[in-house]
N, C-alpha and C. Protein backbone atom coordinates (compact mmCIF):
# COMPACT_ATOMS: atom_id res chain seq x y z
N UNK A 1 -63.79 19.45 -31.88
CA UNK A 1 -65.06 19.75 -31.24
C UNK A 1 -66.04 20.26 -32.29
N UNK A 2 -67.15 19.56 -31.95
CA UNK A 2 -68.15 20.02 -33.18
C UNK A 2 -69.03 21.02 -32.29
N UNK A 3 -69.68 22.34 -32.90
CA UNK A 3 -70.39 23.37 -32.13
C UNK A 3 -71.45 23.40 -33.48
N UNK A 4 -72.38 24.21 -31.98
CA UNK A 4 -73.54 24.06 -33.03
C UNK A 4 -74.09 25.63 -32.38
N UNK A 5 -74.78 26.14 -32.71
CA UNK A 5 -75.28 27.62 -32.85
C UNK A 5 -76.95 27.11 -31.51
N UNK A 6 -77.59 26.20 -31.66
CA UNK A 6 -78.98 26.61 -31.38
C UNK A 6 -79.14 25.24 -31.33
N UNK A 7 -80.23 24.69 -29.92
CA UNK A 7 -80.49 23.40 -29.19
C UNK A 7 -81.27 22.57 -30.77
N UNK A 8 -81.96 24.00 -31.23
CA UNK A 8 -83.02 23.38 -32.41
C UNK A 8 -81.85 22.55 -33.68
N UNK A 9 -80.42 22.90 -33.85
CA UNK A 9 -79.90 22.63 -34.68
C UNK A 9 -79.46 21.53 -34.67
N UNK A 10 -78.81 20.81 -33.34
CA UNK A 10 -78.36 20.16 -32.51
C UNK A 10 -79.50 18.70 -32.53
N UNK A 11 -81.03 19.22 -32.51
CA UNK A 11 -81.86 18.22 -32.48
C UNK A 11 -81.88 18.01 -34.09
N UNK A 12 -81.67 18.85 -34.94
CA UNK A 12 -81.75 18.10 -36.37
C UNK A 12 -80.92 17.06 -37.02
N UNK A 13 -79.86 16.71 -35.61
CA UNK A 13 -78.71 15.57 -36.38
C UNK A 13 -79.45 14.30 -35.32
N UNK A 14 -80.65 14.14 -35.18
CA UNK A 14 -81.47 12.83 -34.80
C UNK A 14 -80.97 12.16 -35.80
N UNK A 15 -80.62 10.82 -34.62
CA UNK A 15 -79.89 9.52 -35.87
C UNK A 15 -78.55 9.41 -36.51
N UNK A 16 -78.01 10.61 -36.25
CA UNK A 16 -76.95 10.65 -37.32
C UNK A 16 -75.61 10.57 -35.87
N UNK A 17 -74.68 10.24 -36.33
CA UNK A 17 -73.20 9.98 -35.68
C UNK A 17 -73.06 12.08 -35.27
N UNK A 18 -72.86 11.92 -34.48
CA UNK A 18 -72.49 13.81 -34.05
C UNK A 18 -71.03 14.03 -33.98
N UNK A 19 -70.48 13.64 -33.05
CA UNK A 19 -69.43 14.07 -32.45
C UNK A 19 -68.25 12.69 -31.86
N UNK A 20 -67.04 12.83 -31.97
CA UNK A 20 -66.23 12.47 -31.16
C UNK A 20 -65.40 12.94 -30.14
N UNK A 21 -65.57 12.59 -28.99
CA UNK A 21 -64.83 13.54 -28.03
C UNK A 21 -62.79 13.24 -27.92
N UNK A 22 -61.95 14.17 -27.47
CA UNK A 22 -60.81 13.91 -26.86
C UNK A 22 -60.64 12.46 -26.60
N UNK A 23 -59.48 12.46 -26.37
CA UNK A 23 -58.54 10.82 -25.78
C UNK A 23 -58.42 11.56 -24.46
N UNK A 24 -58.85 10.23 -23.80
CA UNK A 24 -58.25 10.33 -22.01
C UNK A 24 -57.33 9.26 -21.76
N UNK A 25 -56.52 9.76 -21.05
CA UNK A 25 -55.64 8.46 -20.49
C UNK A 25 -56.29 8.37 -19.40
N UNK A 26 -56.10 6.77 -19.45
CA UNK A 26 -56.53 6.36 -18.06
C UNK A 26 -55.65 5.80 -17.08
N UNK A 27 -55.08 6.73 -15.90
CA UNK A 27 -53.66 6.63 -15.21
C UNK A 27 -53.74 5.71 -13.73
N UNK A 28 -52.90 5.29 -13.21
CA UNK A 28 -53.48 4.76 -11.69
C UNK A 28 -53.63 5.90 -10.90
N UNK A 29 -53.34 6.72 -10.60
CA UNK A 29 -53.65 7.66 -10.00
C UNK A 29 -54.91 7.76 -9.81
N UNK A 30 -55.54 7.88 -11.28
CA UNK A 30 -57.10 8.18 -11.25
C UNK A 30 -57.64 6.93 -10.97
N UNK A 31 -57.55 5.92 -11.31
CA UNK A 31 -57.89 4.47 -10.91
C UNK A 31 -58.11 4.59 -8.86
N UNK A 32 -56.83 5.30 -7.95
CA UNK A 32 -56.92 5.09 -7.04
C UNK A 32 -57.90 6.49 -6.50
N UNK A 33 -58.21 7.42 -7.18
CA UNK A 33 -58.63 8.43 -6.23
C UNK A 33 -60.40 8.00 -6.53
N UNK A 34 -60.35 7.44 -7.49
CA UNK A 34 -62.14 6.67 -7.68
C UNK A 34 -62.42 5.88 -6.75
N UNK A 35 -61.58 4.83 -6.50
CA UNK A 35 -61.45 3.77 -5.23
C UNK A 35 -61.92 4.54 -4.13
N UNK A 36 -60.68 5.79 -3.82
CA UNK A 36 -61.03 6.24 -2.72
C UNK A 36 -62.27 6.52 -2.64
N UNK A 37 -63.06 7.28 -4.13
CA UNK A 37 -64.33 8.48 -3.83
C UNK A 37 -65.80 7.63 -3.17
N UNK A 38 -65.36 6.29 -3.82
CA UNK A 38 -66.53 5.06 -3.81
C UNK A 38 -66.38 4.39 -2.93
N UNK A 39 -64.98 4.04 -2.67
CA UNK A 39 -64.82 2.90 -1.67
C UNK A 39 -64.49 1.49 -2.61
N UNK A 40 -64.52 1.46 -3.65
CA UNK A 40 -64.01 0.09 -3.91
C UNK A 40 -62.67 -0.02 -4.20
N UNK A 41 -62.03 -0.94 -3.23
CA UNK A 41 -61.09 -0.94 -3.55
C UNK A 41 -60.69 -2.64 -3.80
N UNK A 42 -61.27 -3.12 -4.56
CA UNK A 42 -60.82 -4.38 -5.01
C UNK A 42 -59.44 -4.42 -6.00
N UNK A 43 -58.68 -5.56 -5.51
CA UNK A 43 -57.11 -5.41 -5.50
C UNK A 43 -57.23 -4.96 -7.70
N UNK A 44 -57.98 -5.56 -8.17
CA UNK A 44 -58.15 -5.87 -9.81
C UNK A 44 -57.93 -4.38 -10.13
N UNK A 45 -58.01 -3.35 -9.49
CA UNK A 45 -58.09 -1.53 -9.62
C UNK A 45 -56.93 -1.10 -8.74
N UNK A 46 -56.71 -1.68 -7.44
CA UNK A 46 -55.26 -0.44 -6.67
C UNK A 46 -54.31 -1.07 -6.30
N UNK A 47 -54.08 -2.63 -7.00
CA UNK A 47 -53.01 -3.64 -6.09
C UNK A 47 -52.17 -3.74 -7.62
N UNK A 48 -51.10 -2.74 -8.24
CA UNK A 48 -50.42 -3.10 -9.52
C UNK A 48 -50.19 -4.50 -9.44
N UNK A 49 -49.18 -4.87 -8.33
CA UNK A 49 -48.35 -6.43 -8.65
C UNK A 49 -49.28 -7.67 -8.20
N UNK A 50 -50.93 -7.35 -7.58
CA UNK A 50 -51.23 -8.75 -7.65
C UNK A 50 -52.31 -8.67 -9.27
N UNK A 51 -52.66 -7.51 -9.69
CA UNK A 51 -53.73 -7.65 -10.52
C UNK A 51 -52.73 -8.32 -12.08
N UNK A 52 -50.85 -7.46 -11.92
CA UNK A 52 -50.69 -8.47 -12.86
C UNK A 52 -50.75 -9.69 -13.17
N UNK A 53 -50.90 -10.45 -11.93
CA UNK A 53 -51.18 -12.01 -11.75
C UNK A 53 -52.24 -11.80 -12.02
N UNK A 54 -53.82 -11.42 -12.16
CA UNK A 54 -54.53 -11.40 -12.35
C UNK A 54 -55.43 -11.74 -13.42
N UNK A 55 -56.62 -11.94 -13.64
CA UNK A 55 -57.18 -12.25 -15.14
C UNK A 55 -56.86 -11.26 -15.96
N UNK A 56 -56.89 -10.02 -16.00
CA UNK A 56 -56.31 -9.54 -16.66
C UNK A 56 -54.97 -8.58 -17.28
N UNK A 57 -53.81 -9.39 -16.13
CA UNK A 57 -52.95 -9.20 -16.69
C UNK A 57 -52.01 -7.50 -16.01
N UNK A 58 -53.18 -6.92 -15.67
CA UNK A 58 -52.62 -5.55 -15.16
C UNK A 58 -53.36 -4.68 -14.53
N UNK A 59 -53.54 -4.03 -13.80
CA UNK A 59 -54.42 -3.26 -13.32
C UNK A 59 -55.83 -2.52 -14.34
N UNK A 60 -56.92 -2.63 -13.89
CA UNK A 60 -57.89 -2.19 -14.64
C UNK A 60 -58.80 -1.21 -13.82
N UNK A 61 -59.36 -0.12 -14.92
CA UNK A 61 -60.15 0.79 -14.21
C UNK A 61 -62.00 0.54 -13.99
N UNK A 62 -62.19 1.01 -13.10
CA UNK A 62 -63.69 0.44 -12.93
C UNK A 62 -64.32 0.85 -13.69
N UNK A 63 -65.31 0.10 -13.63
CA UNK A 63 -66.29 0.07 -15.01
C UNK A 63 -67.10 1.60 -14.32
N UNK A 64 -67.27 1.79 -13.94
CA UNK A 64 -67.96 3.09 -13.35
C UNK A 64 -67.03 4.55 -13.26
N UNK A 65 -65.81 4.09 -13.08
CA UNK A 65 -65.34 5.38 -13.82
C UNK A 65 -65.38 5.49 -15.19
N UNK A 66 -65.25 4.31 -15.78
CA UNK A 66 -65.41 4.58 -17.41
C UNK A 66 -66.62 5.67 -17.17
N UNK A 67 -67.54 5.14 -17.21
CA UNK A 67 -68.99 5.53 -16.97
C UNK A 67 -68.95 6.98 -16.34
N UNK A 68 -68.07 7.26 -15.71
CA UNK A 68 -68.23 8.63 -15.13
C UNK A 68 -67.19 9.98 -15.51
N UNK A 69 -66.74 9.54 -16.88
CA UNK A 69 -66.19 10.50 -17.49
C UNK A 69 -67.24 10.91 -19.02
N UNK A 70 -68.61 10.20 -19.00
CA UNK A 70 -69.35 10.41 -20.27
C UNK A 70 -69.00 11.78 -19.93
N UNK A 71 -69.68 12.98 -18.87
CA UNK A 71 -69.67 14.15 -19.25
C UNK A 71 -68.76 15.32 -19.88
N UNK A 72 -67.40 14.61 -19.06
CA UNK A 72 -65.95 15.22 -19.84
C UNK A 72 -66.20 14.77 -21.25
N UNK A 73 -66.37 13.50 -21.52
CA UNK A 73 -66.06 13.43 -23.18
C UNK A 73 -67.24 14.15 -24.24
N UNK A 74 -68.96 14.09 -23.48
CA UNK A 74 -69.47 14.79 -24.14
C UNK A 74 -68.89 16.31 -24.01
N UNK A 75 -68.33 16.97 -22.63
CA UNK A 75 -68.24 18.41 -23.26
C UNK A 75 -66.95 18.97 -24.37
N UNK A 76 -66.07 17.92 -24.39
CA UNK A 76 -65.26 17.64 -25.43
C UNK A 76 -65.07 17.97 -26.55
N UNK A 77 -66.50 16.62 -26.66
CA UNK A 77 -67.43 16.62 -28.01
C UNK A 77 -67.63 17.71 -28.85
N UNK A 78 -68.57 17.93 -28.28
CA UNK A 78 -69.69 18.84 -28.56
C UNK A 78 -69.95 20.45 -27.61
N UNK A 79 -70.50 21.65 -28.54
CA UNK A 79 -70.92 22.53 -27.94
C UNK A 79 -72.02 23.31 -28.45
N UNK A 80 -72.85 23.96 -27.24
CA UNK A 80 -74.20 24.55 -28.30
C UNK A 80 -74.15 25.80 -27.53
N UNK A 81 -74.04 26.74 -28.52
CA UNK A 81 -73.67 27.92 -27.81
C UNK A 81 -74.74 28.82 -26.97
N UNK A 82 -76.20 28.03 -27.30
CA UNK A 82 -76.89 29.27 -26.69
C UNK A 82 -77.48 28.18 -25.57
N UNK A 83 -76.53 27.51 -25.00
CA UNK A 83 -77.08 26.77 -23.72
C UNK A 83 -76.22 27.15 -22.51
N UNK A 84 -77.30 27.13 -21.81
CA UNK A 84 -76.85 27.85 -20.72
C UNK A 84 -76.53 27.29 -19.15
N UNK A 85 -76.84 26.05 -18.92
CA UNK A 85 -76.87 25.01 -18.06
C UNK A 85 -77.50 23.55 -19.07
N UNK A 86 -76.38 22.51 -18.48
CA UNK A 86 -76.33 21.48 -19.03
C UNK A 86 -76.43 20.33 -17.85
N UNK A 87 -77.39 19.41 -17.64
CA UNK A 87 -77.41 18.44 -16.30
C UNK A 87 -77.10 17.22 -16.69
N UNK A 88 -76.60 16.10 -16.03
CA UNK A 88 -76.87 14.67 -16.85
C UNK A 88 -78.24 14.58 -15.75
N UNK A 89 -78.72 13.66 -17.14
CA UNK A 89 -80.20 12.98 -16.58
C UNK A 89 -80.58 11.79 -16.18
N UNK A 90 -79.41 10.92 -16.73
CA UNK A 90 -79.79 9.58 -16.52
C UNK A 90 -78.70 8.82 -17.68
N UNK A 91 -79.14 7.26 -17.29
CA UNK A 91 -78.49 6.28 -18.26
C UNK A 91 -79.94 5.63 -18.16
N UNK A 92 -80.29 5.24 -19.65
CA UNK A 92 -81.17 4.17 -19.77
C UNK A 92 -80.57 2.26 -19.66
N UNK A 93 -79.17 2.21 -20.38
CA UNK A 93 -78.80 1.02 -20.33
C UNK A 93 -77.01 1.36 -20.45
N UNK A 94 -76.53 0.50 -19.95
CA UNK A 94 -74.77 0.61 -19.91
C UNK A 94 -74.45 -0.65 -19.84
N UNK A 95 -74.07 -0.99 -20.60
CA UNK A 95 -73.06 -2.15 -20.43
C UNK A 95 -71.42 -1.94 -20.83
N UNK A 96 -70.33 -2.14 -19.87
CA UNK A 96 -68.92 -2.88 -19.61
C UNK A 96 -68.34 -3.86 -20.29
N UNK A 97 -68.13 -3.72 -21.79
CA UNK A 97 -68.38 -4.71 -22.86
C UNK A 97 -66.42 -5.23 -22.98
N UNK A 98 -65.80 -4.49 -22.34
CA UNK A 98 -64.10 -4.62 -22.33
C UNK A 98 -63.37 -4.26 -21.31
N UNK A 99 -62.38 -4.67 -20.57
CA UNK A 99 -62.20 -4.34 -19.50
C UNK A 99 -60.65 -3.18 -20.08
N UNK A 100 -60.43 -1.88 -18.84
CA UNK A 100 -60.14 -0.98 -19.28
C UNK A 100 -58.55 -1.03 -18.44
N UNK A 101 -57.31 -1.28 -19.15
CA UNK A 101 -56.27 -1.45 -18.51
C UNK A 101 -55.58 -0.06 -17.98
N UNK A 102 -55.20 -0.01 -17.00
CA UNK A 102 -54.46 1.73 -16.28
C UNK A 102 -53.28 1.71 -18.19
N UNK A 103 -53.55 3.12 -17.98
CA UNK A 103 -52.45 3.53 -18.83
C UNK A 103 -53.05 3.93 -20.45
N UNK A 104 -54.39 3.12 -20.52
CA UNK A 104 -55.09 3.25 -21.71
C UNK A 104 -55.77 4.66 -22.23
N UNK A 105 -55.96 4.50 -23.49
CA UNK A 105 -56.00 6.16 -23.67
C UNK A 105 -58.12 5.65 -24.41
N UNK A 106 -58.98 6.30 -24.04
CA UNK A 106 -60.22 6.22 -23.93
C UNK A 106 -60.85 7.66 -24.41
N UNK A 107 -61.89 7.41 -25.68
CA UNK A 107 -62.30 8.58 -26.45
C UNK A 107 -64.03 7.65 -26.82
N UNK A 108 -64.87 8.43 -26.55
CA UNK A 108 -66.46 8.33 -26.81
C UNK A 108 -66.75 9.16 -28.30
N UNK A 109 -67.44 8.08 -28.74
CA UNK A 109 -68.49 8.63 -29.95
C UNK A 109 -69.92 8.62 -29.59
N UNK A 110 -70.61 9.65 -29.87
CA UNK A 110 -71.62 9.99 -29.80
C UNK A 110 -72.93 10.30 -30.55
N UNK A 111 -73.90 9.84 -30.69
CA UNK A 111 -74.66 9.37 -31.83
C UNK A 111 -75.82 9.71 -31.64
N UNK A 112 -76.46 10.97 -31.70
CA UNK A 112 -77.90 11.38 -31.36
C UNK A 112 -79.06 10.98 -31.41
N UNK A 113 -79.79 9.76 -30.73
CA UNK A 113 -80.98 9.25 -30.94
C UNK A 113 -82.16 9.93 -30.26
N UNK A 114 -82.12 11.17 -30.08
CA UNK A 114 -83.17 11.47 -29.78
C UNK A 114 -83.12 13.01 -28.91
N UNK A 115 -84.00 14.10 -29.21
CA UNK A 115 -83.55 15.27 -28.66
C UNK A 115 -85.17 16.31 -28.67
N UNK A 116 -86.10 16.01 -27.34
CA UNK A 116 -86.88 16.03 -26.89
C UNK A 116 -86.92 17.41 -26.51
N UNK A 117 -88.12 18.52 -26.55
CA UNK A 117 -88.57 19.45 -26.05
C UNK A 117 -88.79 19.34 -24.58
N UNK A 118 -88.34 19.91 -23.47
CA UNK A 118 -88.58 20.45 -22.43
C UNK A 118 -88.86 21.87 -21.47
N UNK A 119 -89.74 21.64 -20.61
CA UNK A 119 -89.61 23.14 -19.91
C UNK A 119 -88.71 23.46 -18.81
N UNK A 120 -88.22 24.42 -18.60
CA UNK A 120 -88.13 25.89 -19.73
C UNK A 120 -87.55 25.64 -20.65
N UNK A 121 -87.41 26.22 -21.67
CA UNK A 121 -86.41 26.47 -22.87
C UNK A 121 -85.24 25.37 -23.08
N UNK A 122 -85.93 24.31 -23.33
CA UNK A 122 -84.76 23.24 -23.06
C UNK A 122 -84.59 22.15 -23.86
N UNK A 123 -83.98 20.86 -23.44
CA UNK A 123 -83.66 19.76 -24.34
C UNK A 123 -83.41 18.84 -23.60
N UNK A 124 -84.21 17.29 -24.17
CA UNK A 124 -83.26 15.99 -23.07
C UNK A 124 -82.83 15.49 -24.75
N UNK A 125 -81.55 15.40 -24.33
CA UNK A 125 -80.94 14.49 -25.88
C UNK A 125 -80.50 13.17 -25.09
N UNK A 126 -81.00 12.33 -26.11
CA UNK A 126 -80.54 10.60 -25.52
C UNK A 126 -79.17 10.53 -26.78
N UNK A 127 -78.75 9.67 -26.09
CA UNK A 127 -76.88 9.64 -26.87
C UNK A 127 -77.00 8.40 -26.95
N UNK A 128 -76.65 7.43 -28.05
CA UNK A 128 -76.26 6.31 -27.89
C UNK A 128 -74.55 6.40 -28.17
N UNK A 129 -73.91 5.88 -26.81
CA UNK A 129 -72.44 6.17 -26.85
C UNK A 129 -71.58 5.75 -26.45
N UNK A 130 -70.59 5.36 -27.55
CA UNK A 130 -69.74 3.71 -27.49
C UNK A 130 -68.28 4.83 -27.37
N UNK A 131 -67.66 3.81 -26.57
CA UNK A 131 -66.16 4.65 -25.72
C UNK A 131 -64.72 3.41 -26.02
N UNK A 132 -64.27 4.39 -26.83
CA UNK A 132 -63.19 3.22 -27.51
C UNK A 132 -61.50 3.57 -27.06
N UNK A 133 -61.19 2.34 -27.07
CA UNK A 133 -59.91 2.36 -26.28
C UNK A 133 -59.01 2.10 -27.43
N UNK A 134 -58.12 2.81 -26.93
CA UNK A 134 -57.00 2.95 -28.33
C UNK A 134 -56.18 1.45 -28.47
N UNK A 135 -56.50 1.22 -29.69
CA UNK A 135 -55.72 0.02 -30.54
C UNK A 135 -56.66 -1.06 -30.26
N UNK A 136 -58.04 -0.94 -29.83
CA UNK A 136 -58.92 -2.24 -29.87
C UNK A 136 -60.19 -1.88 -30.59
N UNK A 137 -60.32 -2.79 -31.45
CA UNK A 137 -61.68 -3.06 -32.30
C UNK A 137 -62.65 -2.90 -31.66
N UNK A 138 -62.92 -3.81 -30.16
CA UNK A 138 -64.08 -3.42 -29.16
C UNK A 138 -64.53 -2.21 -28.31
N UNK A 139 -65.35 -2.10 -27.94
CA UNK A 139 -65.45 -0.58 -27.57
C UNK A 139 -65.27 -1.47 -26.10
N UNK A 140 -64.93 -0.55 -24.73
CA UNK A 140 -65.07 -0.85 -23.43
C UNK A 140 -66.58 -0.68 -22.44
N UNK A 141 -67.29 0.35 -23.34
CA UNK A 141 -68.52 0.61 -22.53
C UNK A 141 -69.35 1.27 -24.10
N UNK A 142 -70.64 1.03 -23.75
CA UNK A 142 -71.62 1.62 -24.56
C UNK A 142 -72.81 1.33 -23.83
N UNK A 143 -73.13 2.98 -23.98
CA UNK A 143 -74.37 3.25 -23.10
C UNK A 143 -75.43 4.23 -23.48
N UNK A 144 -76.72 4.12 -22.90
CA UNK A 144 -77.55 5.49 -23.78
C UNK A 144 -77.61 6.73 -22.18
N UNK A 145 -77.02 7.38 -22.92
CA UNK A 145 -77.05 8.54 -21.80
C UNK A 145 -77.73 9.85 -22.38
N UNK A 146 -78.53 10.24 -21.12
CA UNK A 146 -79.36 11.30 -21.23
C UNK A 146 -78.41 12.47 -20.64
N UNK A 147 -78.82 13.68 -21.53
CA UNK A 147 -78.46 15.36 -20.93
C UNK A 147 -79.38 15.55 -20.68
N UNK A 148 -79.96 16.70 -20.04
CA UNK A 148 -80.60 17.81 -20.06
C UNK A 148 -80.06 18.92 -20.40
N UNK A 149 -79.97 20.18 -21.41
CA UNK A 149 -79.31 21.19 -21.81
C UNK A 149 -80.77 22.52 -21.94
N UNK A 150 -80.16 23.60 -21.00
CA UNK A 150 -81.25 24.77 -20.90
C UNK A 150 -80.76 25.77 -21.84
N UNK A 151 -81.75 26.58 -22.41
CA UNK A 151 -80.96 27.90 -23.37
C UNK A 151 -81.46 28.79 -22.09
């Protein structure tokens, strides 16, 4: 985990590679309690023995849970100690560039493009941030995701 003292310090690594967060496994368990939270339950995510027949071979996790662990891996990442509430703000663009098999172990890099003054006492940092699955060259998702972080 990389820490940083002050939001102002944090905005001086504009451009530069920041942080890598933890490895997650990605288990069926969690594959099925997303299904549940959303409702999708297409067989390719909670059916093990037909998705192995499947295009790909084995059960896969939705592209939206990928997507919905950015905040675990940014708090991982990274820490700024004199912040005091942290929000997500948004995604500008995401794309699902690999599909994510149950069992896979999944870790985000994070790359500071941008870290904007706000009121009160605050920060929107844009992340450009590619989420790599262990033992593949391709990343599974890369996306620009916005924080909001308050001191």
């Amino acid at each position: 985990m990389r820490t940083f003292c002050t939001l102002d310090e944090l905005a001086a690594c504009v451009g530069q590679p920041v942080a890598v967060s933890d490895w997650h496994e990605v288990t069926q368990a969690q594959v099925q309690r997303f299904a549940d939270a959303t409702g999708d339950h297409q067989w390719i995510h909670v059916d093990p023995e037909r998705a192995r027949q499947g295009p790909f071979g084995a059960p896969v996790a939705h592209g939206f849970l990928t997507l919905s662990l950015m905040p675990a891996f940014l708090e991982s990442a990274l820490r700024v100690d004199e912040v005091r509430m942290g929000v997500n703000y948004g995604m500008n663009r995401v794309r699902f560039t690999a599909p994510v098999p149950v069992g896979s172990r999944l870790r985000a890099h994070f790359t500071l493009k941008a870290c904007d003054p706000i009121e009160p006492r605050g920060r929107q940092s844009t992340w450009d941030v590619s989420v790599e699955r262990e033992g593949s060259d391709k990343p599974v998702c890369v996306a620009e995701f916005l924080a909001r972080s308050y001191a």
